[in-house]
C-alpha atoms as a PDB file:
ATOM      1  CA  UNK A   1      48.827  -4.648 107.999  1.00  0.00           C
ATOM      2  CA  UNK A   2      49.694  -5.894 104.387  1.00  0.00           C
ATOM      3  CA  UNK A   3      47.386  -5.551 101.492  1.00  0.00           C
ATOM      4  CA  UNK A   4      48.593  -8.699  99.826  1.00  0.00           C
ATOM      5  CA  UNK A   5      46.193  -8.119  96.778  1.00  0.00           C
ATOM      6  CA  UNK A   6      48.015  -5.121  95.871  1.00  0.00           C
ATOM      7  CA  UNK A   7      51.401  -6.626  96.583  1.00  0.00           C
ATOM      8  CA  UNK A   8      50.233  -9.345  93.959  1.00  0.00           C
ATOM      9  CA  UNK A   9      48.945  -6.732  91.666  1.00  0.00           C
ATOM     10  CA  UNK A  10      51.966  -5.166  91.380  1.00  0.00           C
ATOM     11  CA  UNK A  11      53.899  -7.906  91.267  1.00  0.00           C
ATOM     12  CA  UNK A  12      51.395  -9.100  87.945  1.00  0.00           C
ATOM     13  CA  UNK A  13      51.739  -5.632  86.778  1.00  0.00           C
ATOM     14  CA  UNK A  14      55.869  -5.091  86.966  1.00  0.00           C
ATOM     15  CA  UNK A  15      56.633  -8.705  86.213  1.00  0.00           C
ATOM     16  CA  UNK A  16      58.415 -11.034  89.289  1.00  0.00           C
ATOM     17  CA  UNK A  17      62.183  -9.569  87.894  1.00  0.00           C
ATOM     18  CA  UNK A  18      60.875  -6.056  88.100  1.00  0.00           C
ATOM     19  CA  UNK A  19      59.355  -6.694  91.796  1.00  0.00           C
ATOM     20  CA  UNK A  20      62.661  -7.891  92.904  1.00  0.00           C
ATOM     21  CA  UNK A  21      64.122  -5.024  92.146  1.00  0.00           C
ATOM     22  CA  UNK A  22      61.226  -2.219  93.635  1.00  0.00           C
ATOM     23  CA  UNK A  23      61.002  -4.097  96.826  1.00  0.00           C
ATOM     24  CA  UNK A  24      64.712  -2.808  97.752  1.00  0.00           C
ATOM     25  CA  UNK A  25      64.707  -0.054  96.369  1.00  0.00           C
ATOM     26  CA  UNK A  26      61.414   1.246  98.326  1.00  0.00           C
ATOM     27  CA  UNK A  27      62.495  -0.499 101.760  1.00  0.00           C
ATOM     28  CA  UNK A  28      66.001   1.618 101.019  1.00  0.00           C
ATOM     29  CA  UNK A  29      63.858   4.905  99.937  1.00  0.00           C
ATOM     30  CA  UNK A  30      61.557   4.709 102.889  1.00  0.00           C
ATOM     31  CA  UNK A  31      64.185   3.197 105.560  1.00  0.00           C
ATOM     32  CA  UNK A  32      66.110   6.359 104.787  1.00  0.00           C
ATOM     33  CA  UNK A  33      63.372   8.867 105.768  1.00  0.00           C
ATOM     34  CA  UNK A  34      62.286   6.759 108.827  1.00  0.00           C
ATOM     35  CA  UNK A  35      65.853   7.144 109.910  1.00  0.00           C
ATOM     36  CA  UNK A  36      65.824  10.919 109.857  1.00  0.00           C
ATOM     37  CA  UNK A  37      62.533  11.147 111.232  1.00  0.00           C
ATOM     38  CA  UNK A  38      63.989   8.632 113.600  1.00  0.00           C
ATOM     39  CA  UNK A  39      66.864  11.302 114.405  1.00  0.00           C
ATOM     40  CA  UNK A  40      65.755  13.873 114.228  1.00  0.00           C
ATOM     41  CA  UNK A  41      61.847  15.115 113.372  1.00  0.00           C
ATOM     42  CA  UNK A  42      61.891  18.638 111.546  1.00  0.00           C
ATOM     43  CA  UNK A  43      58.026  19.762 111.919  1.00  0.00           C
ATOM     44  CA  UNK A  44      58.566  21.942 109.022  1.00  0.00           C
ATOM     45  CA  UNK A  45      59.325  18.738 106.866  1.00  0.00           C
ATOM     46  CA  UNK A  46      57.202  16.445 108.170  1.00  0.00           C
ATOM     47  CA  UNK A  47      54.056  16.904 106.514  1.00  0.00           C
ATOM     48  CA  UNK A  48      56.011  16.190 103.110  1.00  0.00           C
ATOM     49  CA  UNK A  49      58.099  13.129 104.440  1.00  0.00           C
ATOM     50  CA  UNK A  50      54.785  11.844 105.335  1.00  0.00           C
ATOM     51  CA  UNK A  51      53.413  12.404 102.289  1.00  0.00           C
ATOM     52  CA  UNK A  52      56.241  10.552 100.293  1.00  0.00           C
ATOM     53  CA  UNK A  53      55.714   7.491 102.529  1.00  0.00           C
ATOM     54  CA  UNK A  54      52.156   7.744 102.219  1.00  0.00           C
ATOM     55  CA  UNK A  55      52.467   6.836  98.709  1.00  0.00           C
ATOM     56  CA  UNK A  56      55.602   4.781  98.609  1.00  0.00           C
ATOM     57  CA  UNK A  57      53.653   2.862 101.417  1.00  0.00           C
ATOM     58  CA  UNK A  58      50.084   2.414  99.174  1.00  0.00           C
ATOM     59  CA  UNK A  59      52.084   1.117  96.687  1.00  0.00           C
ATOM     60  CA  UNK A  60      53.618  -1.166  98.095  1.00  0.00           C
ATOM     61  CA  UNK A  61      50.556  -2.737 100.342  1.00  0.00           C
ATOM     62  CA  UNK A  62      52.051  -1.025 103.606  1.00  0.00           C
ATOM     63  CA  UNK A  63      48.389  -0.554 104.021  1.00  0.00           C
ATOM     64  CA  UNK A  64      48.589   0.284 108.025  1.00  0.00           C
ATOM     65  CA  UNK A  65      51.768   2.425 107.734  1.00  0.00           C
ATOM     66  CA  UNK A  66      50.310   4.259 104.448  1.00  0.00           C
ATOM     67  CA  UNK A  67      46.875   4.635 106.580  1.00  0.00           C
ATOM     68  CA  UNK A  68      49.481   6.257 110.089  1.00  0.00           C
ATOM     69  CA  UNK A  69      51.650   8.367 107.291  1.00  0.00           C
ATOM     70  CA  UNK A  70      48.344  10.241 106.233  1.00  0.00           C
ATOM     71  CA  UNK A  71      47.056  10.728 109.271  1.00  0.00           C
ATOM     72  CA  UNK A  72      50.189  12.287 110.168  1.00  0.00           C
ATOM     73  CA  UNK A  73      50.107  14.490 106.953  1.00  0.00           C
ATOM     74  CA  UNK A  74      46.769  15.915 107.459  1.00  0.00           C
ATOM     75  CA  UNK A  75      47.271  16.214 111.068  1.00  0.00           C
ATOM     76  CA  UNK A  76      50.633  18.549 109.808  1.00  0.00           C
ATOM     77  CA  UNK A  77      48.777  20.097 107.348  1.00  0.00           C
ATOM     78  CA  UNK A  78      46.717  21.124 109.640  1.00  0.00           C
ATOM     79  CA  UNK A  79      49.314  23.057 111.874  1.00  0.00           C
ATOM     80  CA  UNK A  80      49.407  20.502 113.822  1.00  0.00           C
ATOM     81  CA  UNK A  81      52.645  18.993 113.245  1.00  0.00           C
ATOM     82  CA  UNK A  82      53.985  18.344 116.868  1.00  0.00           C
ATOM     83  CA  UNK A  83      50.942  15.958 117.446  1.00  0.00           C
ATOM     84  CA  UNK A  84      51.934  13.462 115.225  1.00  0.00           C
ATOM     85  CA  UNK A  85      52.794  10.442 117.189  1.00  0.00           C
ATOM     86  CA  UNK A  86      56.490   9.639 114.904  1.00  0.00           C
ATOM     87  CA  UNK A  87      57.462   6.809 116.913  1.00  0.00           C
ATOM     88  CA  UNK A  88      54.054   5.118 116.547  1.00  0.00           C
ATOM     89  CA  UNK A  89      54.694   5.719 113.062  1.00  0.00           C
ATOM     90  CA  UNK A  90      57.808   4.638 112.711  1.00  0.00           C
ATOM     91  CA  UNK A  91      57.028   1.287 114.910  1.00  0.00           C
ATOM     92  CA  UNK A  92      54.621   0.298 112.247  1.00  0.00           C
ATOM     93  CA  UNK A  93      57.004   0.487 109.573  1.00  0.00           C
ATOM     94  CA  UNK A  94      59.138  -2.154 111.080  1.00  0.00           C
ATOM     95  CA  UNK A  95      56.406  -4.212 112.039  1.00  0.00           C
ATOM     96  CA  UNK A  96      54.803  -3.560 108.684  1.00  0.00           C
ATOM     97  CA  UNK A  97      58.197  -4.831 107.004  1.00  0.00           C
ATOM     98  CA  UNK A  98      58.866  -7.529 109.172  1.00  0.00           C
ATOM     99  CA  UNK A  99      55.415  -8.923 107.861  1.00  0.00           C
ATOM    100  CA  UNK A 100      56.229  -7.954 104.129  1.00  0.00           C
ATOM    101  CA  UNK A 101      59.612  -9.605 104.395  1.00  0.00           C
ATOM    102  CA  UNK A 102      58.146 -12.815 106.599  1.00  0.00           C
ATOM    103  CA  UNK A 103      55.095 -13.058 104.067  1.00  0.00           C
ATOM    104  CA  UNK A 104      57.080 -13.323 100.226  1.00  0.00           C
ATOM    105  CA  UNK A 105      58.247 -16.086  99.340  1.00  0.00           C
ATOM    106  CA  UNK A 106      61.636 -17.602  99.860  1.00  0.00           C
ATOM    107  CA  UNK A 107      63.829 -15.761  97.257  1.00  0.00           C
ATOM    108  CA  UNK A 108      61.885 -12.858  96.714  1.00  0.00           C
ATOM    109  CA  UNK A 109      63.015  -9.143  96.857  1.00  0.00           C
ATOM    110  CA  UNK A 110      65.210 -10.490  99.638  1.00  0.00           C
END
């Protein structure tokens, strides 16, 4: 669910002061696209709001919901937009941060 190697990357990469500060800042970025997907799903947007949590997700080590998001994209991209299963995708997300949060360590990027 959590690529904890490229968590640790990045973490090696930014620095631990940096991380604390990404780790919000994504959960914020991507919480507020899950929401309106949440609300309401415009097919016309979707293949791009996948794609931005696609790659916020990789980053990150959201390695299942990066993995959902581009199905989803190429399954828009194909014209096929209304067959994405959203709430599958946006059930992994808060499993997939649940696990994040639940797997750093005490005091960080809480």
């Amino acid at each position: 669910m959590i690529d904890w190697d490229r968590v640790n990357t990045l973490r090696a990469e930014i620095g631990e002061e940096d991380f604390e500060e990404v780790v919000p800042l994504f959960l914020e970025e991507v919480s507020a696209i899950t929401d309106e997907l949440g609300a309401n799903v415009d097919l016309d947007q979707l293949e791009a709001n996948l794609h931005c949590l696609k790659g916020s997700a990789m980053n990150l080590g959201f390695s299942d919901f990066s993995m959902l998001c581009h199905k989803g994209e190429a399954m828009a991209a194909a014209g096929n937009a209304a067959a994405v299963d959203v709430d599958e995708i946006l059930k992994c997300f808060d499993t997939s941060k649940d696990a994040f949060m639940a797997g750093l360590s005490p005091g960080q990027a809480a």
